[in-house]
Protein backbone atom coordinates (compact mmCIF):
# COMPACT_ATOMS: atom_id res chain seq x y z
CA UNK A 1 18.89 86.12 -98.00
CA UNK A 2 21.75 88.96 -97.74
CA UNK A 3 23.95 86.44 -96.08
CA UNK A 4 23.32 84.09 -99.14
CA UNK A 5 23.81 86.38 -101.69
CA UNK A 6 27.46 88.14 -99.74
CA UNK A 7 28.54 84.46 -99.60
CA UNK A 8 27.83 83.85 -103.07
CA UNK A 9 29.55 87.13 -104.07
CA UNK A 10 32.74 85.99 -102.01
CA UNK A 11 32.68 82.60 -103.37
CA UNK A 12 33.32 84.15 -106.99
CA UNK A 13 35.80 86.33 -106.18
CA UNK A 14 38.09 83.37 -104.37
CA UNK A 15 37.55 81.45 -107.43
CA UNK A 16 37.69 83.82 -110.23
CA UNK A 17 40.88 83.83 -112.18
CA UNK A 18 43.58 86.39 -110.84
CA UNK A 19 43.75 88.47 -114.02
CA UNK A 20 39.52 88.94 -113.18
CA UNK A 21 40.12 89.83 -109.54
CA UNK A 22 42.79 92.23 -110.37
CA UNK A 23 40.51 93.69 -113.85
CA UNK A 24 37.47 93.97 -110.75
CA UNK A 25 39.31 95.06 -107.93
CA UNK A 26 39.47 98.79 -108.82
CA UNK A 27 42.46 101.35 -107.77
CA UNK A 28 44.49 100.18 -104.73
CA UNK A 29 43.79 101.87 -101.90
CA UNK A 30 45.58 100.03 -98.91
CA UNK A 31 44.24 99.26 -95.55
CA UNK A 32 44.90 100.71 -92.29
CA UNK A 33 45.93 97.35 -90.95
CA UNK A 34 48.43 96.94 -94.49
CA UNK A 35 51.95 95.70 -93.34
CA UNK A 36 54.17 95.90 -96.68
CA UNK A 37 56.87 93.71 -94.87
CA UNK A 38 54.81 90.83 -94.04
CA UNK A 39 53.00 91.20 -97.35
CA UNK A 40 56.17 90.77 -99.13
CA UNK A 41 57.54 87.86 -96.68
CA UNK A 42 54.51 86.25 -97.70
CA UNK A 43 54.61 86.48 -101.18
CA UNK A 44 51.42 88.58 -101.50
CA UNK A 45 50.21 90.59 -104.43
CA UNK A 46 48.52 93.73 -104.05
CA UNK A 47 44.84 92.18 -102.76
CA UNK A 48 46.87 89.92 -100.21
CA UNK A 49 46.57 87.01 -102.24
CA UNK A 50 49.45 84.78 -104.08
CA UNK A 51 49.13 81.08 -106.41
CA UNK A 52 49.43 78.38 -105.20
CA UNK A 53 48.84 74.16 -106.38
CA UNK A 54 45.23 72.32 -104.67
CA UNK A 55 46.50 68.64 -104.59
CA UNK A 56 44.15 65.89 -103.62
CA UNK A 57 45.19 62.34 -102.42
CA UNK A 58 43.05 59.91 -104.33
CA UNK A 59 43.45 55.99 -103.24
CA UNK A 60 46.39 54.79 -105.68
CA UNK A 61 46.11 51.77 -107.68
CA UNK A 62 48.47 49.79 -105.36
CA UNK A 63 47.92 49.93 -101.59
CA UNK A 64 50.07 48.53 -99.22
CA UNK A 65 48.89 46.08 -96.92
CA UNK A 66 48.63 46.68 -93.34
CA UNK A 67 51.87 45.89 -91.16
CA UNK A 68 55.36 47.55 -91.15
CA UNK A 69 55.74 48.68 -94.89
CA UNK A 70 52.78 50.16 -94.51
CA UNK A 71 53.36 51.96 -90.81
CA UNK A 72 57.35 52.83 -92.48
CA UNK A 73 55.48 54.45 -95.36
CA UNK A 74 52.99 56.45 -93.26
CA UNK A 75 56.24 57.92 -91.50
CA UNK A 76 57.81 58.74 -94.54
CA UNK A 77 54.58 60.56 -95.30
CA UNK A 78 54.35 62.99 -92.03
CA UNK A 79 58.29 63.48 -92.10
CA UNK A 80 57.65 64.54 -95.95
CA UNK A 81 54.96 66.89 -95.19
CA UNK A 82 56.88 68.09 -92.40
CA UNK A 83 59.90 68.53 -94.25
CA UNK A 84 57.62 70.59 -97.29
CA UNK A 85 56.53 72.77 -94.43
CA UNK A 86 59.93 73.43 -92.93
CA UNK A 87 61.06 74.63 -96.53
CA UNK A 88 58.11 77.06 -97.48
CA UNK A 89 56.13 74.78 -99.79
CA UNK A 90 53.37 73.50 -98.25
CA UNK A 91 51.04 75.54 -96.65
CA UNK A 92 48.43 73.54 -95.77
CA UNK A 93 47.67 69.86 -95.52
CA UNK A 94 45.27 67.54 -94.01
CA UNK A 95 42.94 64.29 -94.24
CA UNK A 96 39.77 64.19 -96.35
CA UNK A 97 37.07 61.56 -95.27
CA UNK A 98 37.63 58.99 -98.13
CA UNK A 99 34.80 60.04 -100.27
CA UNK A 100 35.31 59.58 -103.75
CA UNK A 101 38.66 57.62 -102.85
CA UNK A 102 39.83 61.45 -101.70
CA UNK A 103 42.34 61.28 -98.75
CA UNK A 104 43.81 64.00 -98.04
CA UNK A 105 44.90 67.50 -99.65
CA UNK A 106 47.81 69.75 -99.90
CA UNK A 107 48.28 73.17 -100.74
CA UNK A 108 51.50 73.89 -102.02
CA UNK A 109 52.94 77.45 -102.38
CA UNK A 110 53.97 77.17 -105.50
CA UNK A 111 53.13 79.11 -109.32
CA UNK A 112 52.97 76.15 -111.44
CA UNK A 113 52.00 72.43 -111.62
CA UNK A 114 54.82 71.06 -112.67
CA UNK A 115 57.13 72.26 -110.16
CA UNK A 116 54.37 70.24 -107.77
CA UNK A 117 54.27 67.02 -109.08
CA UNK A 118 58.40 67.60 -108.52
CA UNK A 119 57.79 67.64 -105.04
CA UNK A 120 54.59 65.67 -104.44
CA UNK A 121 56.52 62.61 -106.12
CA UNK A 122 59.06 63.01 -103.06
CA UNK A 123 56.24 61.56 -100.87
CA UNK A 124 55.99 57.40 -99.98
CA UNK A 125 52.38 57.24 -100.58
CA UNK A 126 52.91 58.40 -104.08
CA UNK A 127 56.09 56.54 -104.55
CA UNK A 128 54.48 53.50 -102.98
CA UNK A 129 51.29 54.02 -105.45
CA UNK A 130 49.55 54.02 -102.22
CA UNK A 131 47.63 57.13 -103.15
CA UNK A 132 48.35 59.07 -106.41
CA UNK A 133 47.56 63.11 -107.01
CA UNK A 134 45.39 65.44 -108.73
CA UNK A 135 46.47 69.20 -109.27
CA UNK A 136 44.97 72.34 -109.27
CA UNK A 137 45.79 76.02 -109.78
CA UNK A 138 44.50 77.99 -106.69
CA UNK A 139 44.68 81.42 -105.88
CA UNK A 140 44.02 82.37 -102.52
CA UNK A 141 45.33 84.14 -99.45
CA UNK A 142 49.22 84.59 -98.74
CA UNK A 143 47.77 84.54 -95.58
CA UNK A 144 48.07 80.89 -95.53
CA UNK A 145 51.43 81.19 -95.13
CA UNK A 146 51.41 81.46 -91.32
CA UNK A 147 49.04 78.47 -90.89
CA UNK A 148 52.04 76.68 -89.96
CA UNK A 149 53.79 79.05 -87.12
CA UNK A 150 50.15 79.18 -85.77
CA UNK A 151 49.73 75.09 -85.39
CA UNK A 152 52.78 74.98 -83.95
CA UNK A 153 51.95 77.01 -81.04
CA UNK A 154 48.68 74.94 -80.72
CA UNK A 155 49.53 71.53 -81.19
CA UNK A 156 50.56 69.93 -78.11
CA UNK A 157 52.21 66.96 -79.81
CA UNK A 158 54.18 66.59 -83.53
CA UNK A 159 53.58 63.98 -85.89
């Protein structure tokens, strides 16, 4: 039951609002752990946290068939994502399992929406109408920052 209840309580803090957090969080006191250079690399704000855009891949109104379009598209897709990563933007990204028409997701490390749909419109699938994009404000850890550096050391192949 405590287990349910800490989860719970964790659950509203990563999805409260970052004025709440902040109006919640009490006087700063940093940890012993705190690195103030990697903090600020990251982009973090005083709980270790920064905004970023949720984007989900929905199925788009106009697939492409299956053959070399398609497999030329696909490409375009991984080299954008990897490209996104290589510049800072993209944190995180990944498949869903189709439910819903929901393919994959991105999280972009970016303040605002707009400046998301900017580069989310840069990807074939979206171009193509393949798949088309829903947006979210997120606030979560800068620490998502380093997911990339991290894959890279454990991914034996590239896309």
């Amino acid at each position: 039951m405590k287990r349910i209840a800490v989860l719970a309580a964790l659950l509203v803090v990563w999805s409260a609002p970052p004025s709440l957090v902040h109006a919640q969080a009490g006087p700063a006191t940093p940890s012993a752990a705190y690195d103030e250079t990697l903090a600020r690399s990251l982009g973090a704000d005083e709980l270790g946290m920064r905004p970023y855009v949720l984007v989900i891949l929905k199925t788009g109104p106009t697939p492409v068939p299956p053959g070399a379009e398609r497999d030329a598209m696909f490409r375009g897709h991984f080299a954008n994502i990897n490209r996104l990563a290589a510049e800072g933007v993209l944190a995180v990204a990944g498949p869903l399992d189709g439910v819903d028409g929901r393919r994959g997701l991105f999280i972009l490390a970016l303040p605002d929406v707009e400046q998301a749909r900017k580069h989310v419109a840069t990807d074939p699938v979206i171009a193509n109408g393949e798949m088309v994009a829903e947006y979210h404000r997120y606030y979560g850890s800068a620490a998502l920052m380093l997911v990339r550096d991290a894959h890279d050391k454990i991914a034996k192949k590239k896309f």
